[in-house]
PDB file of N, CA and C in Angstrom:
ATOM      1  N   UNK A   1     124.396 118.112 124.926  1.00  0.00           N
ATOM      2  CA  UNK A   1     123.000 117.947 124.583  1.00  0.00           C
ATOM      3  C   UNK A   1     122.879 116.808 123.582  1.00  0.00           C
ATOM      4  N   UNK A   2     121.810 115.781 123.930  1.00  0.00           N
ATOM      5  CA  UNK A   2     121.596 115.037 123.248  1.00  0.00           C
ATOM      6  C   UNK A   2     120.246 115.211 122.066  1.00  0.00           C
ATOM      7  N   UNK A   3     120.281 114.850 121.052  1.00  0.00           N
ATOM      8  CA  UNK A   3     118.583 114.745 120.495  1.00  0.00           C
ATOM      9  C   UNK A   3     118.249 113.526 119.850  1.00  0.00           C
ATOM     10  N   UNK A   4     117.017 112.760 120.324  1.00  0.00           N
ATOM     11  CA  UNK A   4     117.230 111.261 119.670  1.00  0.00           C
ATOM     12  C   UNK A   4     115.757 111.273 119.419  1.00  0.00           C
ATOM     13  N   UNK A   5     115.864 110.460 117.696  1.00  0.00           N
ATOM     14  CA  UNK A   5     114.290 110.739 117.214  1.00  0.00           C
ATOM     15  C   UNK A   5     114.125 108.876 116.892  1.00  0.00           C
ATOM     16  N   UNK A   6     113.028 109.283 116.900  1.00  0.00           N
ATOM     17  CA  UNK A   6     112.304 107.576 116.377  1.00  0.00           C
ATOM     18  C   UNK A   6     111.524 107.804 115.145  1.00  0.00           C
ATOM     19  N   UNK A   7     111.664 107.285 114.391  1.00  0.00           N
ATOM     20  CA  UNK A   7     110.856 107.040 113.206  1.00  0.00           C
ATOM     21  C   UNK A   7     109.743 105.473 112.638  1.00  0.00           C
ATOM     22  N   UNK A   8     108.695 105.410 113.242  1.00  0.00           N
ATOM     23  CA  UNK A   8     108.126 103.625 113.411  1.00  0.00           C
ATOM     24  C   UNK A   8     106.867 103.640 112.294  1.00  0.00           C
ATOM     25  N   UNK A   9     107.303 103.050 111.543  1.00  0.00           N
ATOM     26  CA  UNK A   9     106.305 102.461 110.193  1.00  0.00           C
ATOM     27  C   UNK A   9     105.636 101.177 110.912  1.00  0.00           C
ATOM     28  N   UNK A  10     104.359 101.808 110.445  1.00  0.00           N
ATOM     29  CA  UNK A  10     102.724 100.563 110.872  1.00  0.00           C
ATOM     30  C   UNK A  10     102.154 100.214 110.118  1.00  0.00           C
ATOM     31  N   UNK A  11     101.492  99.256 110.423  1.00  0.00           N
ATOM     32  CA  UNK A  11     100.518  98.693 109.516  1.00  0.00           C
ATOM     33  C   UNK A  11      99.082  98.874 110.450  1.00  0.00           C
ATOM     34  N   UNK A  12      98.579  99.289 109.862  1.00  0.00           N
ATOM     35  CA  UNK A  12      97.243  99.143 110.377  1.00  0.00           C
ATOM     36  C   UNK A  12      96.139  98.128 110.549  1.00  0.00           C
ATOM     37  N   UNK A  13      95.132  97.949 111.511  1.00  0.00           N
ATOM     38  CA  UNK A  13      94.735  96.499 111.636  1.00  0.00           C
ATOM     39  C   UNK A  13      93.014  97.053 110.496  1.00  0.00           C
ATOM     40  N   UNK A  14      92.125  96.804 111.084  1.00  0.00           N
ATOM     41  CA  UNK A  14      91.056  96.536 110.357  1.00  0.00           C
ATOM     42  C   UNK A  14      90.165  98.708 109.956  1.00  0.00           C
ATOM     43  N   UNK A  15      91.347  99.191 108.921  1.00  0.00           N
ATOM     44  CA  UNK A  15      90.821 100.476 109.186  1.00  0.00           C
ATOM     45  C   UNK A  15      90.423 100.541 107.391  1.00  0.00           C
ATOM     46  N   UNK A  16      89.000 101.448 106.988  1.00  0.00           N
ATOM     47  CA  UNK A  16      88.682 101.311 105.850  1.00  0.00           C
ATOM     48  C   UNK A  16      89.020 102.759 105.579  1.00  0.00           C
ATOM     49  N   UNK A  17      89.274 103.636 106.074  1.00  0.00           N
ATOM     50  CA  UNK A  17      89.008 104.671 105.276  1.00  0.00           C
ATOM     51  C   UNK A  17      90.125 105.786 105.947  1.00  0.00           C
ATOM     52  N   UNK A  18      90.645 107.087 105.569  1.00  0.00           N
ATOM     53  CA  UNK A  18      91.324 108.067 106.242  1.00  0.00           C
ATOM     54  C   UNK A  18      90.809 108.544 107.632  1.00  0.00           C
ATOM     55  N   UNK A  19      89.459 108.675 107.500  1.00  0.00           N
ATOM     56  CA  UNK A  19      88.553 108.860 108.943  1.00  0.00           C
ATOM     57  C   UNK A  19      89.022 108.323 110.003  1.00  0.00           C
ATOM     58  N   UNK A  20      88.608 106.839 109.844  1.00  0.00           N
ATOM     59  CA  UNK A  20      89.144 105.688 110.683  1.00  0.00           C
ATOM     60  C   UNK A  20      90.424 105.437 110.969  1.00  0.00           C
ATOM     61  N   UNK A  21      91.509 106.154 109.949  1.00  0.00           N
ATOM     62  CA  UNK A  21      92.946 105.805 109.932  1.00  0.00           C
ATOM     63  C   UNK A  21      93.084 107.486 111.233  1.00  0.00           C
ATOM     64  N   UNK A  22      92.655 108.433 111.229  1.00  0.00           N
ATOM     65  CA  UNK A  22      93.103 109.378 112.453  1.00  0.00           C
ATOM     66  C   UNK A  22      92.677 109.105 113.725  1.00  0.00           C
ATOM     67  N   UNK A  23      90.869 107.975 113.531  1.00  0.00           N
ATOM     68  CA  UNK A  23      90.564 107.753 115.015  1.00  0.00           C
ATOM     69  C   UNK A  23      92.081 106.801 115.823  1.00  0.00           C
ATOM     70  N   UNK A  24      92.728 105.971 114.627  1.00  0.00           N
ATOM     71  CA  UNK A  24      94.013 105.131 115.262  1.00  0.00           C
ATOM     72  C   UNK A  24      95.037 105.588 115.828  1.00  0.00           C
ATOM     73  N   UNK A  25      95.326 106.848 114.932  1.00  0.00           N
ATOM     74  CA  UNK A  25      96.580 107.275 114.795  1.00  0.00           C
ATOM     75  C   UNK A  25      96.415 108.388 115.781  1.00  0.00           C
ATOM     76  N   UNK A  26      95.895 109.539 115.639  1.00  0.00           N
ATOM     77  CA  UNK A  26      95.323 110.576 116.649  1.00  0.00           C
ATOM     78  C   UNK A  26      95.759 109.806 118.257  1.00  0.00           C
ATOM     79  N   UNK A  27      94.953 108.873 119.063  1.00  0.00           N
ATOM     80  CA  UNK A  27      95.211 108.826 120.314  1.00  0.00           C
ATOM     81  C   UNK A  27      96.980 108.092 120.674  1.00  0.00           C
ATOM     82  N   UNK A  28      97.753 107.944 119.427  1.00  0.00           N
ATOM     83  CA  UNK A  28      98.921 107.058 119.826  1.00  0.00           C
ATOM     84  C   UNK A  28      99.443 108.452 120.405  1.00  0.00           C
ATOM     85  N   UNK A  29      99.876 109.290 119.021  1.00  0.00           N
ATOM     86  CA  UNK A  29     100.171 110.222 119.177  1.00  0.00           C
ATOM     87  C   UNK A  29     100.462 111.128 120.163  1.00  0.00           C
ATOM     88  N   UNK A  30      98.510 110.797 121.291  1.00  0.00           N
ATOM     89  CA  UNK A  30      98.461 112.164 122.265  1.00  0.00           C
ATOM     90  C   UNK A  30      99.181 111.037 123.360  1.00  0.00           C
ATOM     91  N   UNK A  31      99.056 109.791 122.924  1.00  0.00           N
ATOM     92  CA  UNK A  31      99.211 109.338 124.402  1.00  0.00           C
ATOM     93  C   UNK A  31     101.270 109.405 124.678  1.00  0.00           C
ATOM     94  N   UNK A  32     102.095 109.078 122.924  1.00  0.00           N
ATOM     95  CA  UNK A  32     103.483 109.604 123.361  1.00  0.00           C
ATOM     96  C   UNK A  32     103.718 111.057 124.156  1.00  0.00           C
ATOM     97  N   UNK A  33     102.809 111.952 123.589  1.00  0.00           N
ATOM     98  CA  UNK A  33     103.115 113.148 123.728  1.00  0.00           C
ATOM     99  C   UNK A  33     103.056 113.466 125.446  1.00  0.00           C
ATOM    100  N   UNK A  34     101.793 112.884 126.082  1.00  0.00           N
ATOM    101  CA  UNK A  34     101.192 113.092 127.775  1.00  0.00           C
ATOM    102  C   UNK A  34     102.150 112.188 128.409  1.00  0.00           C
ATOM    103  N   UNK A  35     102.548 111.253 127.662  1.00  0.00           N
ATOM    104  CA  UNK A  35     102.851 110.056 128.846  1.00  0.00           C
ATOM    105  C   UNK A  35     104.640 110.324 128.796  1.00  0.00           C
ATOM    106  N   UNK A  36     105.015 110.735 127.668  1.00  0.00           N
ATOM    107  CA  UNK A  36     106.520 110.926 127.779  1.00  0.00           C
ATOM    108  C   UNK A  36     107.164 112.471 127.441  1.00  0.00           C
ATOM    109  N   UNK A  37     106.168 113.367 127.327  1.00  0.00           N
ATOM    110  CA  UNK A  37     106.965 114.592 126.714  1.00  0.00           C
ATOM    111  C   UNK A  37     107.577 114.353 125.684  1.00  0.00           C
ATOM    112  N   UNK A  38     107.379 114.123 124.650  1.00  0.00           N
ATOM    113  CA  UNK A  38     108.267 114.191 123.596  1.00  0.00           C
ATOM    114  C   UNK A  38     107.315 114.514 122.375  1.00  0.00           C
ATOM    115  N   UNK A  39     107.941 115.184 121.567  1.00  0.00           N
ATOM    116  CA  UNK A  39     106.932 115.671 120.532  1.00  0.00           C
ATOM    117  C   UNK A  39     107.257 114.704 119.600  1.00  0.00           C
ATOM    118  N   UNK A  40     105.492 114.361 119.116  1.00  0.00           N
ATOM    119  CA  UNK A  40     105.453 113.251 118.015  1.00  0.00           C
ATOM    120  C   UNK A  40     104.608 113.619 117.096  1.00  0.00           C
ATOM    121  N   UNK A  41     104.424 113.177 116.056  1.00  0.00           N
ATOM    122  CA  UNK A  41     103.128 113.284 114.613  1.00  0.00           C
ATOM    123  C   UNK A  41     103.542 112.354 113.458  1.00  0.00           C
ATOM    124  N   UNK A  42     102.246 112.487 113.008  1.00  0.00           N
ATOM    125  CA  UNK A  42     102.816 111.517 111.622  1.00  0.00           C
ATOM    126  C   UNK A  42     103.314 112.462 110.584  1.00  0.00           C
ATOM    127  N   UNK A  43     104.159 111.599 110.418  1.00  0.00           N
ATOM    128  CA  UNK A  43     105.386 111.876 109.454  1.00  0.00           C
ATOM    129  C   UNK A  43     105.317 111.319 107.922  1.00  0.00           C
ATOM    130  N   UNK A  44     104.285 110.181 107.916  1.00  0.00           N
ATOM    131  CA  UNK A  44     104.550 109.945 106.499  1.00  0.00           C
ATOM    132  C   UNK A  44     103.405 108.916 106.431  1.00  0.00           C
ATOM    133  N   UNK A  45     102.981 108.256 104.506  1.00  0.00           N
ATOM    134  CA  UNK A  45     102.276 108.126 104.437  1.00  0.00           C
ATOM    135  C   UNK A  45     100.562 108.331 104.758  1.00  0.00           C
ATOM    136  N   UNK A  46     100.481 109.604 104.752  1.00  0.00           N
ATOM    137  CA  UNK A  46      99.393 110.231 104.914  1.00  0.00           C
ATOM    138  C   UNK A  46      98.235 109.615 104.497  1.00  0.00           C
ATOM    139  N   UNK A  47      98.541 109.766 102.503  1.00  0.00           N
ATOM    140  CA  UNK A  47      97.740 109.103 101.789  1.00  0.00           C
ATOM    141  C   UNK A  47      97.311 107.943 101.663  1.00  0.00           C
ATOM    142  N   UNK A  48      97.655 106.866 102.918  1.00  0.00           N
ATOM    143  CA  UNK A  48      97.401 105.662 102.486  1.00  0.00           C
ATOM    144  C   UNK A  48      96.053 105.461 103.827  1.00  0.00           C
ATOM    145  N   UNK A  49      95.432 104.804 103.671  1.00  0.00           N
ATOM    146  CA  UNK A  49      94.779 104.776 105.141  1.00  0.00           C
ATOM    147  C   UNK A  49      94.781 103.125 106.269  1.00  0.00           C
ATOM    148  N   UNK A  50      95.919 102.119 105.294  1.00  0.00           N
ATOM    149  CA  UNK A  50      96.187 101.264 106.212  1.00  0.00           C
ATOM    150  C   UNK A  50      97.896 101.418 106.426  1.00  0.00           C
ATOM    151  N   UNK A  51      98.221 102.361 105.945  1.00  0.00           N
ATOM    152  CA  UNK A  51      99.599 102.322 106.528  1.00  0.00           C
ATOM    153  C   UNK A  51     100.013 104.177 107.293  1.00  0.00           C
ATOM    154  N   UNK A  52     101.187 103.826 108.318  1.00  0.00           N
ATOM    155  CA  UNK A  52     101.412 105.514 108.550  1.00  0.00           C
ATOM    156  C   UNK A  52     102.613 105.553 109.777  1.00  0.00           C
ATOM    157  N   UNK A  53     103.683 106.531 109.306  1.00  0.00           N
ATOM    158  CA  UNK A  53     105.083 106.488 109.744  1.00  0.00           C
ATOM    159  C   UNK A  53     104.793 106.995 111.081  1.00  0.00           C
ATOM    160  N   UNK A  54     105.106 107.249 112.480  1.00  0.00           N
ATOM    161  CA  UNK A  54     104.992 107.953 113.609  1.00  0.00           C
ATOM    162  C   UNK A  54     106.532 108.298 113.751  1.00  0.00           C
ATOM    163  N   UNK A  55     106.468 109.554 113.994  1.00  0.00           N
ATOM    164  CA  UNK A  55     107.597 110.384 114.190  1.00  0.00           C
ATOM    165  C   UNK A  55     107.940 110.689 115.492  1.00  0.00           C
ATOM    166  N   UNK A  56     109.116 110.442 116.443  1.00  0.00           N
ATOM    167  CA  UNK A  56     109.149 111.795 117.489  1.00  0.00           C
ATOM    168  C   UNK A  56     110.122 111.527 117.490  1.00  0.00           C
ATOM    169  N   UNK A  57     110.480 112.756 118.605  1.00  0.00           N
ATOM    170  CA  UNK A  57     111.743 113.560 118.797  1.00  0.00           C
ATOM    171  C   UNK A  57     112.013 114.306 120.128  1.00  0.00           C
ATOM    172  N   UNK A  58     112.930 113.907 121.104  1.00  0.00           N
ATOM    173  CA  UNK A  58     113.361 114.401 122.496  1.00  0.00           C
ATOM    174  C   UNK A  58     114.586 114.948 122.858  1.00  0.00           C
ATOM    175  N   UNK A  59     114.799 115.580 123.358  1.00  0.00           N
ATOM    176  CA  UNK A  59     115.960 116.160 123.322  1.00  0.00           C
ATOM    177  C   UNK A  59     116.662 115.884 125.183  1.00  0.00           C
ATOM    178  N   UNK A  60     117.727 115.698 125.228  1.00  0.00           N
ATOM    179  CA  UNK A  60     118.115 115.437 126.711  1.00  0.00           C
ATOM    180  C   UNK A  60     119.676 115.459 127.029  1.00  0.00           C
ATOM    181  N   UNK A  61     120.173 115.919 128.145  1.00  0.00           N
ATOM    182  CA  UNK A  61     121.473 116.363 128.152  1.00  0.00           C
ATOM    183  C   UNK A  61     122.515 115.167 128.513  1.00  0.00           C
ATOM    184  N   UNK A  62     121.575 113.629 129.115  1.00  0.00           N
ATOM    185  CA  UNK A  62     121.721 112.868 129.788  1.00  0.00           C
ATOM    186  C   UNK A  62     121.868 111.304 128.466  1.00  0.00           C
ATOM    187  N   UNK A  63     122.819 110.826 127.715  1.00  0.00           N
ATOM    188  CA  UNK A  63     122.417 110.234 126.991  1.00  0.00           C
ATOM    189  C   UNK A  63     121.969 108.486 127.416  1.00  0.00           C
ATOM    190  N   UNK A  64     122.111 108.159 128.591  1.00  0.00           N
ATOM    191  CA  UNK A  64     121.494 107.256 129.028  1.00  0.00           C
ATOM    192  C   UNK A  64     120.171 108.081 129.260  1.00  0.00           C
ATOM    193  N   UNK A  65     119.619 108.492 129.624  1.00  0.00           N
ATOM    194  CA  UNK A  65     117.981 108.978 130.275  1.00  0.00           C
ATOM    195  C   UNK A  65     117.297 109.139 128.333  1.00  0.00           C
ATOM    196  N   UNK A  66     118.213 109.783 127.689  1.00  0.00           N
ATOM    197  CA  UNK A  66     117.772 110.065 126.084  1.00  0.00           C
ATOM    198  C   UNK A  66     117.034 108.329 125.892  1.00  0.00           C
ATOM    199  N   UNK A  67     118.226 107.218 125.565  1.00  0.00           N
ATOM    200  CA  UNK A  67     118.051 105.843 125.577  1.00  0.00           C
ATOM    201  C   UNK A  67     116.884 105.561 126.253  1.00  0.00           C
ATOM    202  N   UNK A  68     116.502 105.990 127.443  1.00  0.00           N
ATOM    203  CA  UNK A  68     115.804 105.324 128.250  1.00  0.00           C
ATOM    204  C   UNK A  68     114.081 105.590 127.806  1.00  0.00           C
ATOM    205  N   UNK A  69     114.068 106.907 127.452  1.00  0.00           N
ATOM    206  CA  UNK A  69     112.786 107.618 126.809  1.00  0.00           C
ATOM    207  C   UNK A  69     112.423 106.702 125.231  1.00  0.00           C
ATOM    208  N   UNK A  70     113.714 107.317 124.562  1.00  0.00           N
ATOM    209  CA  UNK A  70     113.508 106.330 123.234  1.00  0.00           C
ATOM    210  C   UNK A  70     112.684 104.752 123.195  1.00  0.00           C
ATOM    211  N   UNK A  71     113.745 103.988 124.478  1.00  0.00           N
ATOM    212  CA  UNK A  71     112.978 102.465 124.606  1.00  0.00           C
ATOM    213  C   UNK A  71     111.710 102.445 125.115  1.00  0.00           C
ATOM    214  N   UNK A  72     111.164 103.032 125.974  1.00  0.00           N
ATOM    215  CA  UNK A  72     110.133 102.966 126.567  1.00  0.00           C
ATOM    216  C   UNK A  72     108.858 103.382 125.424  1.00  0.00           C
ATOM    217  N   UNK A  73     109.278 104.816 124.601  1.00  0.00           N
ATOM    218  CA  UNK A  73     108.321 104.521 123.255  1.00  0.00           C
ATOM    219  C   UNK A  73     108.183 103.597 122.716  1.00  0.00           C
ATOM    220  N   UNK A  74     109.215 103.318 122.244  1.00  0.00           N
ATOM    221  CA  UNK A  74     109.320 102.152 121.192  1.00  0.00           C
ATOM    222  C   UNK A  74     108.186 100.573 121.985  1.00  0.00           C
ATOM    223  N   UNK A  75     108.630 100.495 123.183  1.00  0.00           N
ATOM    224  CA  UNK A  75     107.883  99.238 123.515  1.00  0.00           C
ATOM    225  C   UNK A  75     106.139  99.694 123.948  1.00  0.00           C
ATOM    226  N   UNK A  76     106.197 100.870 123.933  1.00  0.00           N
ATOM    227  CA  UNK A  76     104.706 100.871 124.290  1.00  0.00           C
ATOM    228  C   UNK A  76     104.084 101.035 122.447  1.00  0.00           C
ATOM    229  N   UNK A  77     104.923 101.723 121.971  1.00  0.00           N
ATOM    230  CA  UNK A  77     104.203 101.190 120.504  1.00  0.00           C
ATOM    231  C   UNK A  77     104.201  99.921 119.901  1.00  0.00           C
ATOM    232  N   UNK A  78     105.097  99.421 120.417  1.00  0.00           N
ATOM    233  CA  UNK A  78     104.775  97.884 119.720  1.00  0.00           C
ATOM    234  C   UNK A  78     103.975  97.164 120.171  1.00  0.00           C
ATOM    235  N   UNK A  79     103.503  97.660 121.383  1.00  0.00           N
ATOM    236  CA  UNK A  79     102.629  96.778 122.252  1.00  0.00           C
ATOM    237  C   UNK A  79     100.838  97.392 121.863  1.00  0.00           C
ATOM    238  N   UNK A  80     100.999  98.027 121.596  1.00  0.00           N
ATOM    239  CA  UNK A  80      99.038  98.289 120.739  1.00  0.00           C
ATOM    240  C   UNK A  80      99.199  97.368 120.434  1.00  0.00           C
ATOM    241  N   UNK A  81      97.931  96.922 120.548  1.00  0.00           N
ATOM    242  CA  UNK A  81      97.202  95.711 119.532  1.00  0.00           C
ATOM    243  C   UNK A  81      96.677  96.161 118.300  1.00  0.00           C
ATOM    244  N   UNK A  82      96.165  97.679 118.242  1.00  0.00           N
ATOM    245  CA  UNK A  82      95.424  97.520 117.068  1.00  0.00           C
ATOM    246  C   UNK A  82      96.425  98.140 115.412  1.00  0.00           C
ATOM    247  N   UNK A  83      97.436  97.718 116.152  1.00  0.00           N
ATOM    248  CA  UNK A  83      98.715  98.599 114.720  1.00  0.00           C
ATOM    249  C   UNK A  83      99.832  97.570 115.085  1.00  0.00           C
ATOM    250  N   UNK A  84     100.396  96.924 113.703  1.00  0.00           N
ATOM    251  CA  UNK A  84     101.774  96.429 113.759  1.00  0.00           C
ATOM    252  C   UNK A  84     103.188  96.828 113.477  1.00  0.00           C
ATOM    253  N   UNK A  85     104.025  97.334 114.375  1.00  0.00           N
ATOM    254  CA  UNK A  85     104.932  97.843 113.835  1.00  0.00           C
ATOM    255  C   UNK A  85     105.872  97.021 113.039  1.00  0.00           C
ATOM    256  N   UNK A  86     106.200  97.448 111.699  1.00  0.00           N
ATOM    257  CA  UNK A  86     106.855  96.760 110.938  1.00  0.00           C
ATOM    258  C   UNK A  86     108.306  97.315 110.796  1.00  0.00           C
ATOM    259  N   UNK A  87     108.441  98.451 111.229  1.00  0.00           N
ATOM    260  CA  UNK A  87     109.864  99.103 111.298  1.00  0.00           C
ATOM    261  C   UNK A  87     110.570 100.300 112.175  1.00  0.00           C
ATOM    262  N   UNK A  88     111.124 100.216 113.034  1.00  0.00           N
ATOM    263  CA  UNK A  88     111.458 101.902 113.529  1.00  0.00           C
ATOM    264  C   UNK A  88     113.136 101.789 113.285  1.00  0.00           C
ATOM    265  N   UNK A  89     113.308 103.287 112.935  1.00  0.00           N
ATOM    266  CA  UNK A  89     114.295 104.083 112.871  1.00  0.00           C
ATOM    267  C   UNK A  89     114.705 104.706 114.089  1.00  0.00           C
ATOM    268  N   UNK A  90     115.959 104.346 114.602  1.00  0.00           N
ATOM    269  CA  UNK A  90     116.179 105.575 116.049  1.00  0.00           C
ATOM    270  C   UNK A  90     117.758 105.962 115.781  1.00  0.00           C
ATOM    271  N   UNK A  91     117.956 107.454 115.806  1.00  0.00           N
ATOM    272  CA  UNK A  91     118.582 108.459 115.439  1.00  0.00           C
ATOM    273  C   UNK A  91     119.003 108.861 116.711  1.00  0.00           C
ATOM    274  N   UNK A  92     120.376 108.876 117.552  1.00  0.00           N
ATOM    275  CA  UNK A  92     120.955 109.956 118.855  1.00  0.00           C
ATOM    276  C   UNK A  92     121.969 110.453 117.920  1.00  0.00           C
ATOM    277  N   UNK A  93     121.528 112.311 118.422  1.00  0.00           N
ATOM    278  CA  UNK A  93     122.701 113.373 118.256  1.00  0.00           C
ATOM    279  C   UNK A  93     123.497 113.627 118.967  1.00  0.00           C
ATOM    280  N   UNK A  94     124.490 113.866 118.876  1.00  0.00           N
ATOM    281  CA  UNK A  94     125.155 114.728 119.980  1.00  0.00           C
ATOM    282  C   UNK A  94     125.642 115.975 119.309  1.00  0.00           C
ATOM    283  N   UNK A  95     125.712 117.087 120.290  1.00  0.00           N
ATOM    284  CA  UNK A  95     125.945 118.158 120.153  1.00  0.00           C
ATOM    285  C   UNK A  95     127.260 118.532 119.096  1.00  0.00           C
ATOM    286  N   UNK A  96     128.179 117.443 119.409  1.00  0.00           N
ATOM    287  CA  UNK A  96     129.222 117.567 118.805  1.00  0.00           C
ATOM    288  C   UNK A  96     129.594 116.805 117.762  1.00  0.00           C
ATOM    289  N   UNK A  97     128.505 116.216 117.079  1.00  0.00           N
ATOM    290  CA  UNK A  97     128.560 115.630 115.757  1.00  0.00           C
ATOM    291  C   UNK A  97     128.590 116.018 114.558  1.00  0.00           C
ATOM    292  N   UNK A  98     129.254 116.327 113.485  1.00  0.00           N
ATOM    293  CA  UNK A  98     128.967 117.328 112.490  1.00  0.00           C
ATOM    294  C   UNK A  98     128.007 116.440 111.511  1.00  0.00           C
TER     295      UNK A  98
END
């Protein structure tokens, strides 16, 4: 069993307030979650409302197919226009790692 997480710090484009920072963040979210199965949320910087970490996490027995899920997030988040990713983190487990 594999488990491989992403961790992607944004910048946000023209958002004034926390309101406006969930209308952004809210549909990335549903759209990792529908379009790839993998559970995601924000993870960090809450308090700020032009910045905010996106988290997920998949689990797969296959560690090429794991890779393959991971990249395909990663490039559909970088590809919004209205958020810049300035950093991701990607993490594979294996079962037998202490």
């Amino acid at each position: 069993m594999y488990v491989g997480t992403l961790s992607c710090d944004f910048l946000l484009g023209d958002v004034r307030s926390l309101k406006e920072k969930r209308s952004v963040v809210r549909p990335i979210v549903a759209e990792l979650i529908r379009k790839y199965a993998v559970t995601a949320a924000e993870v960090g910087h809450q308090d700020l409302y032009r910045r905010t970490v996106i988290g997920l996490a998949t689990v797969s027995g296959d560690a090429g197919h794991l890779t393959d899920v991971l990249d395909r997030c990663e490039r559909m988040l970088a590809a919004r226009p209205e958020v810049e990713l300035l950093a991701v983190r990607r993490r594979i487990h294996h079962e037998d790692d202490e």
